[in-house]
N, C-alpha and C. Protein backbone atom coordinates (compact mmCIF):
# COMPACT_ATOMS: atom_id res chain seq x y z
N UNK A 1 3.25 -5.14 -0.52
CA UNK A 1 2.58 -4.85 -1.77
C UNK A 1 1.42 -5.82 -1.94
N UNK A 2 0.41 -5.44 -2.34
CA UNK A 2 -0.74 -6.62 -2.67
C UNK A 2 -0.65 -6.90 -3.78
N UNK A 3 -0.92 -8.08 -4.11
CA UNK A 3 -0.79 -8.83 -5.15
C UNK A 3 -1.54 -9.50 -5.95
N UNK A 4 -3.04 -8.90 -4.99
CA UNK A 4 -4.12 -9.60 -5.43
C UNK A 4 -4.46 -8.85 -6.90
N UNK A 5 -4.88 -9.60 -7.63
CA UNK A 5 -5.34 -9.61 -9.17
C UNK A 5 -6.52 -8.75 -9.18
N UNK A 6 -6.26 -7.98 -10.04
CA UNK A 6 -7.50 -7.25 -10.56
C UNK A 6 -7.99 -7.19 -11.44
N UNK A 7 -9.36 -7.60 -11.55
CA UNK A 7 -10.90 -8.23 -12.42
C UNK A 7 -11.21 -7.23 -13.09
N UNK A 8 -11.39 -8.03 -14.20
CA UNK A 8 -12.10 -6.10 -15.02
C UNK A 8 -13.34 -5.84 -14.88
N UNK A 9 -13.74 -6.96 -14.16
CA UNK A 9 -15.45 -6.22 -13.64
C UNK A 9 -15.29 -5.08 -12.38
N UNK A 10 -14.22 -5.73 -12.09
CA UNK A 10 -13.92 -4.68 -11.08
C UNK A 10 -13.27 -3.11 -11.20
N UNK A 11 -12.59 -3.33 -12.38
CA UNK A 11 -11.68 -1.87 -12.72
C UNK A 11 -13.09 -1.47 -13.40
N UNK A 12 -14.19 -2.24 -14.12
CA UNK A 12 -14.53 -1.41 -14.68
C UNK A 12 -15.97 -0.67 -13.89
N UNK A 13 -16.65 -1.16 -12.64
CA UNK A 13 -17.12 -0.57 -11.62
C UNK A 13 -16.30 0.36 -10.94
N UNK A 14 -15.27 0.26 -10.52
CA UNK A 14 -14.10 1.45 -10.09
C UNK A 14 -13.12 1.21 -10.75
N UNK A 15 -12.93 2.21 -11.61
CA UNK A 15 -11.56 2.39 -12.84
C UNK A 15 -10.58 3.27 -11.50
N UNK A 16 -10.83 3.71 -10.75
CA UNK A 16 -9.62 4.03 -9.16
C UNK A 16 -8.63 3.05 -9.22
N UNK A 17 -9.19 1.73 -9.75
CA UNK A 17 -8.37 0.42 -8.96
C UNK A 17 -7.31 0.18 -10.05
N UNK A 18 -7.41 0.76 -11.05
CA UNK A 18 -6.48 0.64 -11.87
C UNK A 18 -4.86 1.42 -11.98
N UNK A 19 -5.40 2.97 -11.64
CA UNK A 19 -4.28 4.16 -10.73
C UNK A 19 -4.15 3.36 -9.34
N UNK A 20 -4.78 2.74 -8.70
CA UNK A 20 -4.30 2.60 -7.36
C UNK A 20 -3.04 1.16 -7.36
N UNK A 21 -3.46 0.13 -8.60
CA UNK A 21 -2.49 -0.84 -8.46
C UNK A 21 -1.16 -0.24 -9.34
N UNK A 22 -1.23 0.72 -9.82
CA UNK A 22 0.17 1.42 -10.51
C UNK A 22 0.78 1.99 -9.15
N UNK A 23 0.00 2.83 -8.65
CA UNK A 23 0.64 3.32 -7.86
C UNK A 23 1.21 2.78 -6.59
N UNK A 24 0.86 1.39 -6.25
CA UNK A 24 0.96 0.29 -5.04
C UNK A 24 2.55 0.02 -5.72
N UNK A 25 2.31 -0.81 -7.10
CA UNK A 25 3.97 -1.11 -7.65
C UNK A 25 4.48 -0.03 -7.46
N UNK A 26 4.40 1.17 -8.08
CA UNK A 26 5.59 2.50 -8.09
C UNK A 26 5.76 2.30 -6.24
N UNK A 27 4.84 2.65 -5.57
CA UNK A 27 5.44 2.90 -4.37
C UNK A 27 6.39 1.49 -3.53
N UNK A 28 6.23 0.63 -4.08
CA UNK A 28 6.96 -0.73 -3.83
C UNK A 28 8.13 -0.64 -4.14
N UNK A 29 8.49 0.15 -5.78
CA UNK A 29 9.71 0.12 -5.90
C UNK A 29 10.45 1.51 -5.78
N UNK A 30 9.46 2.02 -5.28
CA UNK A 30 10.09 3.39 -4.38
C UNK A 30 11.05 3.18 -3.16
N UNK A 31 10.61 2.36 -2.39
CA UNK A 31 11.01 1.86 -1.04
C UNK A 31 12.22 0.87 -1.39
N UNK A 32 12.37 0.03 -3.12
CA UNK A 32 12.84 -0.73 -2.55
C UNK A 32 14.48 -0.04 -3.41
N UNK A 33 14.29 1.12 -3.89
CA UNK A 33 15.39 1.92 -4.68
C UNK A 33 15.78 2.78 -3.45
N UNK A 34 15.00 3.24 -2.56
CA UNK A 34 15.98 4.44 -1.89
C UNK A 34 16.37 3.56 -0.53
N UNK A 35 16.19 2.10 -0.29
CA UNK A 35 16.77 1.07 0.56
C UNK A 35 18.27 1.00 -0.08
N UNK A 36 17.72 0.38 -1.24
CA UNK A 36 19.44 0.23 -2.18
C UNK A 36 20.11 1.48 -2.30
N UNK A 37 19.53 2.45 -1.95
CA UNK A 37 20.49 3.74 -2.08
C UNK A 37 20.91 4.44 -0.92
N UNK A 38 20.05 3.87 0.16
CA UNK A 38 20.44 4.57 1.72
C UNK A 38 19.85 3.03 2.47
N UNK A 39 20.53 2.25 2.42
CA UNK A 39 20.92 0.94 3.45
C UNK A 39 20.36 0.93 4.95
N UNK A 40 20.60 2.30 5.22
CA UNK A 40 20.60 2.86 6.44
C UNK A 40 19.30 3.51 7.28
N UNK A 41 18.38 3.15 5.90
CA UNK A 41 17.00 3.53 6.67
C UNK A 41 16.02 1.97 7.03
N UNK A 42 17.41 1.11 7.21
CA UNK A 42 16.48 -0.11 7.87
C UNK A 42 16.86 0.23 9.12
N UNK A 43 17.60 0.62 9.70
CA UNK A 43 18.67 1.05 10.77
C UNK A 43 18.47 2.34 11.41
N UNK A 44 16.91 1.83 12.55
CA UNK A 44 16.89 3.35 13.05
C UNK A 44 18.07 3.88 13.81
N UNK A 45 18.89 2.93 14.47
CA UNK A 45 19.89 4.11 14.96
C UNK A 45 20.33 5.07 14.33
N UNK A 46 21.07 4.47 12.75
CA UNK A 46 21.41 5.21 11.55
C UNK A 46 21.07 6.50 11.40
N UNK A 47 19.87 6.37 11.95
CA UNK A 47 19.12 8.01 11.82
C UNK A 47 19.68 8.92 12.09
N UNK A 48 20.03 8.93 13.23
CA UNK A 48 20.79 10.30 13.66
C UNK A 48 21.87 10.72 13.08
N UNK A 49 22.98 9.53 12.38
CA UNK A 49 24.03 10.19 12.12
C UNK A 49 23.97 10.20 10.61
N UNK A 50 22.29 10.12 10.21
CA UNK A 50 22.53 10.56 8.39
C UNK A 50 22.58 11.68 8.46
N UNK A 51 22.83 11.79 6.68
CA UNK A 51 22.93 13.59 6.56
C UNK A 51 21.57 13.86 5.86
N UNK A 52 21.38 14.99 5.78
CA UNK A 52 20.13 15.66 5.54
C UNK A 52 19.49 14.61 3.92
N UNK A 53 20.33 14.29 3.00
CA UNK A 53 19.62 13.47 2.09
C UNK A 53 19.00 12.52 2.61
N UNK A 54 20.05 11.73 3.20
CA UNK A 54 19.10 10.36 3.77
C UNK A 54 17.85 10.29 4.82
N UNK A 55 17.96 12.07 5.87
CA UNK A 55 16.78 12.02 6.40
C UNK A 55 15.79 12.34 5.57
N UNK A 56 16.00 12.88 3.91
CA UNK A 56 14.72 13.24 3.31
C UNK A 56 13.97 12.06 2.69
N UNK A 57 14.96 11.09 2.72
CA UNK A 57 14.41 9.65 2.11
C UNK A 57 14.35 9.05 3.48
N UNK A 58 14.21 9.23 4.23
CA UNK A 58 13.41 8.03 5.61
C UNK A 58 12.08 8.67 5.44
N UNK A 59 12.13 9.97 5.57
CA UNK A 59 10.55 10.69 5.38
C UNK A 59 9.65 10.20 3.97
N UNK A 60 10.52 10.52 3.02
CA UNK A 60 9.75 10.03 1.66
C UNK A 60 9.22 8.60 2.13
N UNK A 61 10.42 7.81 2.33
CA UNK A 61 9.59 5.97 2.96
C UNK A 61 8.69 5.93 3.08
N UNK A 62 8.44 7.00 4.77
CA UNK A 62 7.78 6.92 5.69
C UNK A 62 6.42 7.39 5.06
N UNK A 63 6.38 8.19 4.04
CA UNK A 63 5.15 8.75 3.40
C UNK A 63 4.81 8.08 2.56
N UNK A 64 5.79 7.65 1.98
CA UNK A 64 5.16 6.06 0.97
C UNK A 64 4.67 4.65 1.95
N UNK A 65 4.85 4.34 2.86
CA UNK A 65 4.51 3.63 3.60
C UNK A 65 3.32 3.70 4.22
N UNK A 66 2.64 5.23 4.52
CA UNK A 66 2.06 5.15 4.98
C UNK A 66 0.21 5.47 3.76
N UNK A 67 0.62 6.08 2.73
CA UNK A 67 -0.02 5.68 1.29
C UNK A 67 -0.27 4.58 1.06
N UNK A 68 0.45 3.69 1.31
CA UNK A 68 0.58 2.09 0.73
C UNK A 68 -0.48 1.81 1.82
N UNK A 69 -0.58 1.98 3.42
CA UNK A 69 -1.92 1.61 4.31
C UNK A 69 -2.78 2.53 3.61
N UNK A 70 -2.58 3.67 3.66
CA UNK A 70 -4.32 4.12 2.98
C UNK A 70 -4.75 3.51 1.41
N UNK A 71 -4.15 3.25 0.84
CA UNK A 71 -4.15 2.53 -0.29
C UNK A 71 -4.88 0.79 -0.11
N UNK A 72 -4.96 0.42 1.18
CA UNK A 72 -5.24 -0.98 1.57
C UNK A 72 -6.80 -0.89 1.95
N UNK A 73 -6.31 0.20 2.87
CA UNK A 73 -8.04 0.96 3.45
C UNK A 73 -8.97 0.98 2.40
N UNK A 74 -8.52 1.28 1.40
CA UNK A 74 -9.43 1.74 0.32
C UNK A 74 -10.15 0.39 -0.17
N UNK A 75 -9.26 -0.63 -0.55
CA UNK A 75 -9.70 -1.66 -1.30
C UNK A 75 -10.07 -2.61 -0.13
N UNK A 76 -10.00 -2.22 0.98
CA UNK A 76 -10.30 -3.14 2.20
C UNK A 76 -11.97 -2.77 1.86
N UNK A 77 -12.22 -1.51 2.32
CA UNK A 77 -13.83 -0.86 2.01
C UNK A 77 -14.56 -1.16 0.74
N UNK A 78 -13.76 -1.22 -0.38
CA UNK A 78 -14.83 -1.41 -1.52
C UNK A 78 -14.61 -3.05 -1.81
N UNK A 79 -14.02 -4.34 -1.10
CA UNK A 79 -14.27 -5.09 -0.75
C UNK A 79 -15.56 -5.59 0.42
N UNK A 80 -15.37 -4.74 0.89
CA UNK A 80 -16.51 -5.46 2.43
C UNK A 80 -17.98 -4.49 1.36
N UNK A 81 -17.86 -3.86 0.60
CA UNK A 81 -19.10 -3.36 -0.08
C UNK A 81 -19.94 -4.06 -0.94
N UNK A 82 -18.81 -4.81 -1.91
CA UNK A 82 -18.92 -5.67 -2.79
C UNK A 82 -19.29 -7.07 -2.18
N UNK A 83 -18.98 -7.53 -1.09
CA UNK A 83 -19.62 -9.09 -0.31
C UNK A 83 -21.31 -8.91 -0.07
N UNK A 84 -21.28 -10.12 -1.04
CA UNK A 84 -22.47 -10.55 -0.85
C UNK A 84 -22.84 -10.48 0.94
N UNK A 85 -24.80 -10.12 1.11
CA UNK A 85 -25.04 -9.57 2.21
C UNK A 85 -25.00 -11.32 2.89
N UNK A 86 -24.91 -11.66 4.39
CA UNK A 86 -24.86 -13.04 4.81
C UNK A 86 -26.37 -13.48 4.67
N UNK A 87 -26.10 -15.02 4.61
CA UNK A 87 -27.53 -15.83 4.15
C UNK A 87 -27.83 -16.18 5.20
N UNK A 88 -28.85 -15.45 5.87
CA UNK A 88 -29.77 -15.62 7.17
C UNK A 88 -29.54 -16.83 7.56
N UNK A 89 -29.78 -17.93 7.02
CA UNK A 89 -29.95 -19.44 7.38
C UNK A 89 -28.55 -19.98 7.50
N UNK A 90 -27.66 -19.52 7.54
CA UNK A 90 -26.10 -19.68 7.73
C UNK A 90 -25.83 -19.50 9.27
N UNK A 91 -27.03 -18.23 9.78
CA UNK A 91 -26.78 -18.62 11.35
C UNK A 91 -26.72 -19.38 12.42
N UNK A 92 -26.14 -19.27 13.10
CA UNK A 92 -26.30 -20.51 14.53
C UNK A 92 -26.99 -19.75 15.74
N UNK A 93 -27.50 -20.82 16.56
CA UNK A 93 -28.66 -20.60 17.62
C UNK A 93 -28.33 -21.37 18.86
């Protein structure tokens, strides 16, 4: 989960970042309720011998897990947008 703080200069240039840090917690404690409820999706062997609920929650995880990286992507990009451009004279020769 990121944890980094969000600026209201920043929500208020992209108000996204505000749905996106709700939705980072919800999906945090998505993962960490259907762990406590199926134990067994830390445990890939487990896999095979769940029953059809618990394979629908390894998938849900697995789709929240993989939201949570595109969710990083996002603020990874409108970070490297937002950096100041480098100060020429900072280079080495």
């Amino acid at each position: 989960m990121d944890c980094e703080q969000l600026l209201l200069d920043d929500a208020a240039e992209s108000p996204e970042l505000l749905i996106l840090s709700v939705l980072d917690t919800t999906l945090w404690s998505l993962q960490l309720a259907l762990i406590g409820r199926f134990p067994e999706l830390i445990d890939d062997f487990a896999e095979k011998r769940a029953g059809p609920r618990a394979r629908a929650a390894k998938q849900l995880s697995n789709r929240a897990a993989d939201l949570t990286k595109a969710i990083e992507r996002y603020r990874k990009v409108l970070r490297s947008e937002r950096a100041p451009p480098p100060d020429p004279g900072d280079r080495y020769f």
